[in-house]
PDB file of N, CA and C in Angstrom:
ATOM      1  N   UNK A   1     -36.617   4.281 -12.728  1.00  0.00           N
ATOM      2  CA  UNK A   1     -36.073   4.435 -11.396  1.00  0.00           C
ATOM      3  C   UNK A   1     -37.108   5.161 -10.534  1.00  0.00           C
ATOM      4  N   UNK A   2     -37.716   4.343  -9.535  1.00  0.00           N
ATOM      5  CA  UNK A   2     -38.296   4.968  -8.431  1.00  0.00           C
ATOM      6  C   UNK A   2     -38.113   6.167  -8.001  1.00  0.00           C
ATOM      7  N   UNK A   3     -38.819   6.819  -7.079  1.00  0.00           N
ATOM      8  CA  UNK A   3     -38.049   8.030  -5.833  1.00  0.00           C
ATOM      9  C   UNK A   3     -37.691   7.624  -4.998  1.00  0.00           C
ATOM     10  N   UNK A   4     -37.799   6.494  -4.424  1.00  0.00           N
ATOM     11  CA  UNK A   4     -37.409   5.810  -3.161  1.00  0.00           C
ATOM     12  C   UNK A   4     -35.947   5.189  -3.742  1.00  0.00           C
ATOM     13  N   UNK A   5     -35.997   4.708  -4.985  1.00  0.00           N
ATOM     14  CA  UNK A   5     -34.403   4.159  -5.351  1.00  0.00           C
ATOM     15  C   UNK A   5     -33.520   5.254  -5.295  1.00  0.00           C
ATOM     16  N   UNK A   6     -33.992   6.396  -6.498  1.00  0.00           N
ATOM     17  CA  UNK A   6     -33.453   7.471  -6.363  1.00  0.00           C
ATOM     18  C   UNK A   6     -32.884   8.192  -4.919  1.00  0.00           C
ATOM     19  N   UNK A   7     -33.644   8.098  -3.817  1.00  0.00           N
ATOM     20  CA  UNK A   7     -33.237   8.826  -2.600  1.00  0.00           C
ATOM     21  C   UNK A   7     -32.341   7.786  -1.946  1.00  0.00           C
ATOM     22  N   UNK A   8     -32.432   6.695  -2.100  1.00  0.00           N
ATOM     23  CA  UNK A   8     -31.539   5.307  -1.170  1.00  0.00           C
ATOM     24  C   UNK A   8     -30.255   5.540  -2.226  1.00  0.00           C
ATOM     25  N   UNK A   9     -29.823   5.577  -3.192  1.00  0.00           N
ATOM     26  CA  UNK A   9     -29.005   5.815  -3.968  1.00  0.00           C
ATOM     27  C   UNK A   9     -27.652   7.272  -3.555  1.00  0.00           C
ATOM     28  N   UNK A  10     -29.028   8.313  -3.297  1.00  0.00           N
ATOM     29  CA  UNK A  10     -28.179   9.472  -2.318  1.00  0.00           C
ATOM     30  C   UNK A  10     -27.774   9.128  -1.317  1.00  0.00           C
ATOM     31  N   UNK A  11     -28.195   8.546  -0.414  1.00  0.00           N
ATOM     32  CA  UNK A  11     -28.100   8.215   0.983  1.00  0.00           C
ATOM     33  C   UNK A  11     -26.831   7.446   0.978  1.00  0.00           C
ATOM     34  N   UNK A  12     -26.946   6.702  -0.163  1.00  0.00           N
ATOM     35  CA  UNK A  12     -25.381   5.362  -0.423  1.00  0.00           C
ATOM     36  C   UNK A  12     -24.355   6.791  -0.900  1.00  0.00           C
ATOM     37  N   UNK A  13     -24.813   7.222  -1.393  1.00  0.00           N
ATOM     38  CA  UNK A  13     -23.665   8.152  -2.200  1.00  0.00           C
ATOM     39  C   UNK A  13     -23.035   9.142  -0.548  1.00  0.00           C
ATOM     40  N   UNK A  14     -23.969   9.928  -0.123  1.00  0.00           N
ATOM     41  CA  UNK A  14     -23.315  10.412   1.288  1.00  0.00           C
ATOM     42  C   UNK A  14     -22.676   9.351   2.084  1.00  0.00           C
ATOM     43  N   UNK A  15     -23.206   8.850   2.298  1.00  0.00           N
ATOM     44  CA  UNK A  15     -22.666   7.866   3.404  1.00  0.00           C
ATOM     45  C   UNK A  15     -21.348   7.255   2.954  1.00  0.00           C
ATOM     46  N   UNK A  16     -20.808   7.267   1.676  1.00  0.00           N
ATOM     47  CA  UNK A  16     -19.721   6.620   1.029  1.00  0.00           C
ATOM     48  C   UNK A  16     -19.045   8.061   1.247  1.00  0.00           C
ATOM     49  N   UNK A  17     -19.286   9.118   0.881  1.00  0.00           N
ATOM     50  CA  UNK A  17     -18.514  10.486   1.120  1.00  0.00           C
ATOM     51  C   UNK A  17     -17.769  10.446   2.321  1.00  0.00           C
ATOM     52  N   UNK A  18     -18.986  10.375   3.318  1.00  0.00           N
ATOM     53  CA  UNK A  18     -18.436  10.815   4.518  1.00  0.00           C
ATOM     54  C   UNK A  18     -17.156   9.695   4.887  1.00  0.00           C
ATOM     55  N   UNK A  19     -17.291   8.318   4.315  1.00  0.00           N
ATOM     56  CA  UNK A  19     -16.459   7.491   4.781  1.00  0.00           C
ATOM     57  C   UNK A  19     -14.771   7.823   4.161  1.00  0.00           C
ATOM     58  N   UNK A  20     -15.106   8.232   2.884  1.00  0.00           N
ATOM     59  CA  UNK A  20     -14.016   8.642   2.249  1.00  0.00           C
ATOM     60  C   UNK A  20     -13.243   9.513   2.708  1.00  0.00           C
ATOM     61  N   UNK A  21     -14.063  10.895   2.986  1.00  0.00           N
ATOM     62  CA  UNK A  21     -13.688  12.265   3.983  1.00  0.00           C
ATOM     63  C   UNK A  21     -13.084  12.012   4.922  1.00  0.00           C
ATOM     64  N   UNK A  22     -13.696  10.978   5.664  1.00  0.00           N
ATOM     65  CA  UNK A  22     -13.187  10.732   7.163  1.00  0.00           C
ATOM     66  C   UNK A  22     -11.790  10.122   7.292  1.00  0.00           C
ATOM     67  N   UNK A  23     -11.749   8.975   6.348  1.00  0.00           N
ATOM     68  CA  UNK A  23     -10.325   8.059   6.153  1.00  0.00           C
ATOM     69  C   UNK A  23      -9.031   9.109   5.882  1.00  0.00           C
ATOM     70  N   UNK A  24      -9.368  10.447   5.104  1.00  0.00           N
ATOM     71  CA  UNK A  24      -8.887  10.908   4.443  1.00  0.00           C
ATOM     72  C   UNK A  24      -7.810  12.213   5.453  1.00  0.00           C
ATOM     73  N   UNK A  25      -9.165  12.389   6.880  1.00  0.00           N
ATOM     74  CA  UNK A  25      -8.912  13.294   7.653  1.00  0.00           C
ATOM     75  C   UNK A  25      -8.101  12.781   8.476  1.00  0.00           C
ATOM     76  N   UNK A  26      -8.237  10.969   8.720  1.00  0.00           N
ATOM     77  CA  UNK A  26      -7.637  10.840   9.803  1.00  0.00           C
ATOM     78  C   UNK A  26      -6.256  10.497   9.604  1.00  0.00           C
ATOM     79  N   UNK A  27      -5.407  10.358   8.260  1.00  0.00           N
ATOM     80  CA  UNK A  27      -4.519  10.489   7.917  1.00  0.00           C
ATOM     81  C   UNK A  27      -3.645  11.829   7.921  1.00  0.00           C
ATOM     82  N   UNK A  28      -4.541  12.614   7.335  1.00  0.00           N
ATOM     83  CA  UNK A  28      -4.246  14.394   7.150  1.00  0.00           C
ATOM     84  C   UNK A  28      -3.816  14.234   9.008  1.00  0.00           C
ATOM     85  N   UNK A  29      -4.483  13.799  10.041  1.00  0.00           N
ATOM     86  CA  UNK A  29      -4.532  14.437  11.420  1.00  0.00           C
ATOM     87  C   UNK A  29      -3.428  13.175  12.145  1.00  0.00           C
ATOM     88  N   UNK A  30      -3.011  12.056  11.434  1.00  0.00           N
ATOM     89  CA  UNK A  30      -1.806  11.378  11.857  1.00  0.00           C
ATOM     90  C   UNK A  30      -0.154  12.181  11.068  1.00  0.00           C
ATOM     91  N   UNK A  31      -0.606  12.146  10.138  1.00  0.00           N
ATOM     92  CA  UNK A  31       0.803  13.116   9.538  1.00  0.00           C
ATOM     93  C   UNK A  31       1.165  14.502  10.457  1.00  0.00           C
ATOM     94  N   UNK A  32      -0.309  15.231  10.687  1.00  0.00           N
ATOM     95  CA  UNK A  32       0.348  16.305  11.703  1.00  0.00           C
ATOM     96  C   UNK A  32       1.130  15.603  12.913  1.00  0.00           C
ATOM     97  N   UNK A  33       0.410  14.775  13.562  1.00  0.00           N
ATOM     98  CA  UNK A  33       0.544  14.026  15.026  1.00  0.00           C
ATOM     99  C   UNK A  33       2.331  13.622  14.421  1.00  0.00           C
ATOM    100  N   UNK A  34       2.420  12.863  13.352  1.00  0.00           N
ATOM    101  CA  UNK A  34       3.224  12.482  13.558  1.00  0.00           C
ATOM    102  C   UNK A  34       5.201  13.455  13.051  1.00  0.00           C
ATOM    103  N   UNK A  35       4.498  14.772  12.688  1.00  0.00           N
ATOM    104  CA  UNK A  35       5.134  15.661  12.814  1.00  0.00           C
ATOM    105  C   UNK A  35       5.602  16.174  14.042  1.00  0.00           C
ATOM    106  N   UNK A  36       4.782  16.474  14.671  1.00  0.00           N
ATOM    107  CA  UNK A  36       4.917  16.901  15.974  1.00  0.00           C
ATOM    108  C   UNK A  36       5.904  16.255  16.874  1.00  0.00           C
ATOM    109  N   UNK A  37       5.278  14.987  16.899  1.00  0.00           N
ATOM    110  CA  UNK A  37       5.876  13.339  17.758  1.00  0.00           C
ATOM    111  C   UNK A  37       8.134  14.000  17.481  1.00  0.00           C
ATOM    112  N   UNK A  38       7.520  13.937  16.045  1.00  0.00           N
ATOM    113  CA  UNK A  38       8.780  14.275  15.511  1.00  0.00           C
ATOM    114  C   UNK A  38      10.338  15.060  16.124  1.00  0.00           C
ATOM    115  N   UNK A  39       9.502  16.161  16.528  1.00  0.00           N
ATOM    116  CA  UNK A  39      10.141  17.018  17.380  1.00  0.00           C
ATOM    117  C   UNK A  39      11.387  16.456  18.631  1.00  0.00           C
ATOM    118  N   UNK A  40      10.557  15.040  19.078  1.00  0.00           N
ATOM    119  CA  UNK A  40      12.097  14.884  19.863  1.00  0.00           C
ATOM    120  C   UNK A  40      13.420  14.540  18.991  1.00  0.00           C
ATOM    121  N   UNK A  41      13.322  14.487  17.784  1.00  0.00           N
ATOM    122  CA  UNK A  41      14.684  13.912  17.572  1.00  0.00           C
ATOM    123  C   UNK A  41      15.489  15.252  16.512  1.00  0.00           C
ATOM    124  N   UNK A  42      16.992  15.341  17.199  1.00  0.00           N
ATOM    125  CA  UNK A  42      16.995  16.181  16.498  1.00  0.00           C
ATOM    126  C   UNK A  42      17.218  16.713  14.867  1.00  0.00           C
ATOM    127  N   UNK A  43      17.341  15.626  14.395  1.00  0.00           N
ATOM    128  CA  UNK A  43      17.837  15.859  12.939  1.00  0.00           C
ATOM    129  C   UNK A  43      16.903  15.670  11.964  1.00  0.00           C
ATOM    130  N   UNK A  44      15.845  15.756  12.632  1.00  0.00           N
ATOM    131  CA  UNK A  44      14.358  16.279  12.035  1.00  0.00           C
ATOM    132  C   UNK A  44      13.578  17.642  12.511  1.00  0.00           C
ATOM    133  N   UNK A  45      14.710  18.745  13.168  1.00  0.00           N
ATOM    134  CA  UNK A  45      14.643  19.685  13.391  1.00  0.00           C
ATOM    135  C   UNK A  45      14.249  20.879  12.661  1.00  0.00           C
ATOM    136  N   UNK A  46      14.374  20.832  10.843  1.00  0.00           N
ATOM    137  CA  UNK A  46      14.324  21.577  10.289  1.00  0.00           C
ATOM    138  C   UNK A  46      13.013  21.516  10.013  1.00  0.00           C
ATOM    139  N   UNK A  47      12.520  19.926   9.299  1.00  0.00           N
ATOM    140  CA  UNK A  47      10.928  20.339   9.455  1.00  0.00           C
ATOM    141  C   UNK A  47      10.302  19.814  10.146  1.00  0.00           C
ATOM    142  N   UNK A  48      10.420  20.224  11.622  1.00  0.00           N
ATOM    143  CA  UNK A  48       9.428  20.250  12.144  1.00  0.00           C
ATOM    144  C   UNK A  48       9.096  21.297  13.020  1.00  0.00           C
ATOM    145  N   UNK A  49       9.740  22.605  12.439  1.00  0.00           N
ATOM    146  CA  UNK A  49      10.152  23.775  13.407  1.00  0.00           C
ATOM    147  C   UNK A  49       8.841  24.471  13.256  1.00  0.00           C
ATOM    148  N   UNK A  50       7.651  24.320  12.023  1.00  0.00           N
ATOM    149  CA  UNK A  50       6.525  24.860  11.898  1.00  0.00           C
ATOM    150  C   UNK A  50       5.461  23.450  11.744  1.00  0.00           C
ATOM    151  N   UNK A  51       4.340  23.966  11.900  1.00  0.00           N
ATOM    152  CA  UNK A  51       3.519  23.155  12.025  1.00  0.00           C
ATOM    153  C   UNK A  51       2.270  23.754  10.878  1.00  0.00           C
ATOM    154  N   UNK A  52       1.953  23.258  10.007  1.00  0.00           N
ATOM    155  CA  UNK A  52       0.796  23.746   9.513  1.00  0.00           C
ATOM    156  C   UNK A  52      -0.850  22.656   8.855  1.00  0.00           C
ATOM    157  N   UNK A  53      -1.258  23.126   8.710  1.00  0.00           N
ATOM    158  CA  UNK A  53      -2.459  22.794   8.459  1.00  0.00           C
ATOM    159  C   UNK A  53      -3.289  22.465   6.871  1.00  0.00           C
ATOM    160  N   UNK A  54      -2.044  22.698   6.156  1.00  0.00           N
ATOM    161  CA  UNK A  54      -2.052  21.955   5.145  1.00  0.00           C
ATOM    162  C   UNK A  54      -1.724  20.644   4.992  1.00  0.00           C
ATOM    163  N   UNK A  55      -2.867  19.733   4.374  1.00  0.00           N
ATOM    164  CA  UNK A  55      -2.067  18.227   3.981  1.00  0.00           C
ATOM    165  C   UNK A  55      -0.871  18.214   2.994  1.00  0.00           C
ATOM    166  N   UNK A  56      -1.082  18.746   1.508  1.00  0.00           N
ATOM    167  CA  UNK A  56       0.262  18.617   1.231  1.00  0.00           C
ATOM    168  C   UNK A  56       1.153  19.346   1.569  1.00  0.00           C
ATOM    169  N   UNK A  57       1.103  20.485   1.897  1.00  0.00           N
ATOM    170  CA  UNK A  57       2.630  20.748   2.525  1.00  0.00           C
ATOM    171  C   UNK A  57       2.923  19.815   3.923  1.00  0.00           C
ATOM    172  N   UNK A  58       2.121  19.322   4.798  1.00  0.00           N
ATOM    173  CA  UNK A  58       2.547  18.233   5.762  1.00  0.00           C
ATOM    174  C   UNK A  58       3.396  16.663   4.839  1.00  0.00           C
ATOM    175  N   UNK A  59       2.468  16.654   3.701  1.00  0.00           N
ATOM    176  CA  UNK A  59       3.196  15.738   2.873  1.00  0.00           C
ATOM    177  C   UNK A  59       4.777  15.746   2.487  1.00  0.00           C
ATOM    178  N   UNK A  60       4.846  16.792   2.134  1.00  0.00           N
ATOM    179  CA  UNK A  60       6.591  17.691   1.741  1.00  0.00           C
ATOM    180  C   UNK A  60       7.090  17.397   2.829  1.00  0.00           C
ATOM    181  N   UNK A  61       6.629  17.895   4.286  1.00  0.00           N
ATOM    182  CA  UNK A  61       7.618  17.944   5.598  1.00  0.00           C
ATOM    183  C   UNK A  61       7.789  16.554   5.952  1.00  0.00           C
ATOM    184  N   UNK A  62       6.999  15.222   5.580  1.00  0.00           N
ATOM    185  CA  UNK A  62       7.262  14.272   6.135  1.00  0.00           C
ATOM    186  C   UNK A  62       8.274  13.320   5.321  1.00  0.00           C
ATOM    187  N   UNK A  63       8.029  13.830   3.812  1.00  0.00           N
ATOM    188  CA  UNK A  63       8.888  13.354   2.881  1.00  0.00           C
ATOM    189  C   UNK A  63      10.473  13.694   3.012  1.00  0.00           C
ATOM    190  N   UNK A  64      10.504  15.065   3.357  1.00  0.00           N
ATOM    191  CA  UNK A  64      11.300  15.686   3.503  1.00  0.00           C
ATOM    192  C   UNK A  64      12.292  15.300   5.090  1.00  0.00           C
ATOM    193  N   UNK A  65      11.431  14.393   6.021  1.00  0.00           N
ATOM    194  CA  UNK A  65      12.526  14.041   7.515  1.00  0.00           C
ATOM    195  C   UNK A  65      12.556  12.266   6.558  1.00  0.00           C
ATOM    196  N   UNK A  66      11.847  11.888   5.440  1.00  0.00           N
ATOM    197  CA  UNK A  66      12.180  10.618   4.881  1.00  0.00           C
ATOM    198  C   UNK A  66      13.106  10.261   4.428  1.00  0.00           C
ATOM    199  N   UNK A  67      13.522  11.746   4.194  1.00  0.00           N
ATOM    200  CA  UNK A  67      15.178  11.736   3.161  1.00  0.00           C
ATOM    201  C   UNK A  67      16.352  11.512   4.003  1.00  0.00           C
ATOM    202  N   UNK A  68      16.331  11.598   5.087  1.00  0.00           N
ATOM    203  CA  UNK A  68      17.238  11.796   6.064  1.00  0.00           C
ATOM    204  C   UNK A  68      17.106  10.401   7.056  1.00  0.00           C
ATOM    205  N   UNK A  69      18.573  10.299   6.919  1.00  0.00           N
ATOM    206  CA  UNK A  69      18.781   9.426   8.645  1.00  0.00           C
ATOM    207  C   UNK A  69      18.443   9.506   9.804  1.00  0.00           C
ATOM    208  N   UNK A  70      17.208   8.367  10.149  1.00  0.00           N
ATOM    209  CA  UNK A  70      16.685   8.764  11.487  1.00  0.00           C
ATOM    210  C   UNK A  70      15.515   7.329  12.142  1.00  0.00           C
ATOM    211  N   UNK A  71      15.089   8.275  12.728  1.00  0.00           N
ATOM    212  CA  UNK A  71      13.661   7.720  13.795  1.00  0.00           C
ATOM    213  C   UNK A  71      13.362   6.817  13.096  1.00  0.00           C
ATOM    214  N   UNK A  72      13.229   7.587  11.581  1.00  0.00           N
ATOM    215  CA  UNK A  72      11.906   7.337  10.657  1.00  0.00           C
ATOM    216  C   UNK A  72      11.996   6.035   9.741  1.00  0.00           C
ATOM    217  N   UNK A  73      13.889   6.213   9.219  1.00  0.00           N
ATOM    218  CA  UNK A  73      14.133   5.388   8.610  1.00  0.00           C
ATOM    219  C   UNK A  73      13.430   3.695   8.527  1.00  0.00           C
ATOM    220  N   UNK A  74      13.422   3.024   9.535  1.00  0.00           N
ATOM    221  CA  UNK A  74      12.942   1.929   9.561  1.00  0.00           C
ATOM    222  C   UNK A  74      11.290   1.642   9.272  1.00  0.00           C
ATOM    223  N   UNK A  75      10.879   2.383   8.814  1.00  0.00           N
ATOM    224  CA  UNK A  75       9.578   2.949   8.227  1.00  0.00           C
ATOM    225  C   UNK A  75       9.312   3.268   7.456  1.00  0.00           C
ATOM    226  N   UNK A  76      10.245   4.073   6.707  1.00  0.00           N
ATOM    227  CA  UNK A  76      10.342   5.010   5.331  1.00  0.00           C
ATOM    228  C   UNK A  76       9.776   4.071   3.926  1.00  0.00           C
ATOM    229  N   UNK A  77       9.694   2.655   4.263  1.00  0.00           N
ATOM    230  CA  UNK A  77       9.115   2.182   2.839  1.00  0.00           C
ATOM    231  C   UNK A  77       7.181   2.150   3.267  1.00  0.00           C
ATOM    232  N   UNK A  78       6.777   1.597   4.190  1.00  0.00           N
ATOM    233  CA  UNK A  78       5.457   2.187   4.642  1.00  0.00           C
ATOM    234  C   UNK A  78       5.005   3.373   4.516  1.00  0.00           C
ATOM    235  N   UNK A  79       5.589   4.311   4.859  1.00  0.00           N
ATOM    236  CA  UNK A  79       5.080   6.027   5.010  1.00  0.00           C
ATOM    237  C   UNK A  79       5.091   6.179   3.760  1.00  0.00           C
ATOM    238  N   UNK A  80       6.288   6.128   3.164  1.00  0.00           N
ATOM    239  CA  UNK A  80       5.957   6.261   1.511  1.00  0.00           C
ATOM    240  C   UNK A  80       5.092   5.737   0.749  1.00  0.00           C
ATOM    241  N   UNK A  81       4.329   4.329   1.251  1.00  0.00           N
ATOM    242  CA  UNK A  81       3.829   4.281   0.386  1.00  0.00           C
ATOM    243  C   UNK A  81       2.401   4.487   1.095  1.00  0.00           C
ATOM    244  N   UNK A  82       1.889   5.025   1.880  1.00  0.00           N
ATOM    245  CA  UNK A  82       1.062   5.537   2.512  1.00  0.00           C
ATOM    246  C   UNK A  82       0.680   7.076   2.034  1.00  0.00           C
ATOM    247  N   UNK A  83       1.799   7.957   1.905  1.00  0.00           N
ATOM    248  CA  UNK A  83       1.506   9.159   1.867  1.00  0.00           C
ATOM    249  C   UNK A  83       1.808   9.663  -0.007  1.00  0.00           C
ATOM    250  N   UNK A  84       1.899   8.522  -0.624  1.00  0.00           N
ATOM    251  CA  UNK A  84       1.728   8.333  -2.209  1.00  0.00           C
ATOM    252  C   UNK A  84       0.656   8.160  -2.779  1.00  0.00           C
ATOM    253  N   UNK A  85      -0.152   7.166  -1.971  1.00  0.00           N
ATOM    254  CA  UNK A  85      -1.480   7.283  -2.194  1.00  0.00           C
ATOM    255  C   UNK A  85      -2.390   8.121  -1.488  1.00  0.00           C
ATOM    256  N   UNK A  86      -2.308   8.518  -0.526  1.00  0.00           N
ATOM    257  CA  UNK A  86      -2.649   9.763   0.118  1.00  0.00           C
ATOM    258  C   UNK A  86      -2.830  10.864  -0.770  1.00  0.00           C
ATOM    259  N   UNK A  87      -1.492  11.234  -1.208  1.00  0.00           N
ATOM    260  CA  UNK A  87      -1.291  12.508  -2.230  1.00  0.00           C
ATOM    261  C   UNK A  87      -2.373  12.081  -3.526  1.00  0.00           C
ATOM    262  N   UNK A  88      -2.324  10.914  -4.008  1.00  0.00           N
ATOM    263  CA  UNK A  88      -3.101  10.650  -5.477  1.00  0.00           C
ATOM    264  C   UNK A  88      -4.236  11.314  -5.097  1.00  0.00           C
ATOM    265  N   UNK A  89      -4.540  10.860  -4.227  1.00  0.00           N
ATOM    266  CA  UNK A  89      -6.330  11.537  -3.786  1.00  0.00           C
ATOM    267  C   UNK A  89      -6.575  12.588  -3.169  1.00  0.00           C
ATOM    268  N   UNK A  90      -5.434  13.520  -2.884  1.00  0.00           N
ATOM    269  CA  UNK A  90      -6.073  15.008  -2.832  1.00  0.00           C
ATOM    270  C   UNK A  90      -6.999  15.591  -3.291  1.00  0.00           C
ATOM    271  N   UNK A  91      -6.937  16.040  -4.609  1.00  0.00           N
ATOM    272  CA  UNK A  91      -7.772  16.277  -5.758  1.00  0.00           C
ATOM    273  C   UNK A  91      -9.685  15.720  -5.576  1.00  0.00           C
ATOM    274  N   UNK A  92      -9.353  14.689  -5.281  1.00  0.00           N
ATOM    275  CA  UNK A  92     -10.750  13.792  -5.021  1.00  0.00           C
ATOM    276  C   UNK A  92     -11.192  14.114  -3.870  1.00  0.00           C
ATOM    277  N   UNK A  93     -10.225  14.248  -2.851  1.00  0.00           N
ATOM    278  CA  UNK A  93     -11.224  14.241  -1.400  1.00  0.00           C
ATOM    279  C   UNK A  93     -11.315  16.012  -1.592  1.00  0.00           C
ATOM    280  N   UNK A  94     -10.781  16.256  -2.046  1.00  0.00           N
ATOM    281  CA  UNK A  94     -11.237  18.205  -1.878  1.00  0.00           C
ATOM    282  C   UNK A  94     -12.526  17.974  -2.779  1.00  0.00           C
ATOM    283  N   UNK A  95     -13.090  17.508  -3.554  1.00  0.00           N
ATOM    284  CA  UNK A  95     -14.099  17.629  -4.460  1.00  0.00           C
ATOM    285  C   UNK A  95     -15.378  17.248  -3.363  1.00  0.00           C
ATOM    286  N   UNK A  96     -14.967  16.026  -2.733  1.00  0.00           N
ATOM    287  CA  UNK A  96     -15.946  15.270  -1.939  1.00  0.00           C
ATOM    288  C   UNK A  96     -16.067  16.529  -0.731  1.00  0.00           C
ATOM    289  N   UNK A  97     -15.260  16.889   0.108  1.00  0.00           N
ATOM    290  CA  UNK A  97     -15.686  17.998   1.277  1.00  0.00           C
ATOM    291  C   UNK A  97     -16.225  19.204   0.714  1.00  0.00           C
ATOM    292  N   UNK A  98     -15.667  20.125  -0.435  1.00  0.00           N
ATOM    293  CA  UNK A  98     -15.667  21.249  -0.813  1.00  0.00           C
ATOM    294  C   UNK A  98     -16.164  21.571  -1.623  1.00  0.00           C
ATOM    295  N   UNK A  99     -16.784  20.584  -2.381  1.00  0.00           N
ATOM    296  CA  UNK A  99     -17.629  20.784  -4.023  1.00  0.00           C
ATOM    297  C   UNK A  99     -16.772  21.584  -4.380  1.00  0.00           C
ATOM    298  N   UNK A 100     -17.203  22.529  -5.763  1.00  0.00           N
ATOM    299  CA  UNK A 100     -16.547  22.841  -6.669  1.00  0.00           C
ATOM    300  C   UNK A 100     -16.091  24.330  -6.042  1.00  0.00           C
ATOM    301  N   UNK A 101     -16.217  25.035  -4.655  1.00  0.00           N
ATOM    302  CA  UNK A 101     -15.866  25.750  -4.134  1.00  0.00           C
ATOM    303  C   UNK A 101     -14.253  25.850  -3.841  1.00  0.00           C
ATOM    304  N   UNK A 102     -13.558  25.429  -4.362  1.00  0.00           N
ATOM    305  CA  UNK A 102     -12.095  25.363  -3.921  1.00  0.00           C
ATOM    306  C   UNK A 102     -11.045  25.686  -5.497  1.00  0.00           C
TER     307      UNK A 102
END
């Protein structure tokens, strides 16, 4: 293996990170959004009375207005299975942003 393969090899490897990271954020930053959104209705009042900045606990709060009759219902088989695979890859995308710092 070259140095030039070797370094094009990193370059594939970041560039696949960042894509991963990113997909990963912009989900993490629709679940908040769509917490929030949440707020007009009321029988999704309980969670959405805090807002935080964790993905899985945003996971819990969205699961948690899933259980219930609402807005959401007509959706609830999408989101679920959106925020199922979402959750699988926690673990992975914290490795990819945070290295072994977490």
């Amino acid at each position: 293996m070259s140095i030039e393969s070797f370094k094009a090899d990193i370059e594939e490897g970041q560039r696949l990170r960042g894509w991963i990271t990113n997909a990963y954020a912009q989900i993490e930053f629709l679940l908040g959004d769509l917490i929030l959104r949440c707020r007009e209705f009321p029988e999704y009042a309980v969670e959405t009375a805090t807002f935080t900045h964790s993905a899985p606990k945003r996971v819990r709060q969205v699961r948690q207005m899933l259980e219930k009759q609402g807005a959401l219902t007509p959706f609830a088989p999408e989101l679920t299975s959106i925020i199922d695979r979402f959750e699988k890859k926690h673990e992975t995308r914290n490795l990819l942003a945070h290295g072994f710092c977490e």
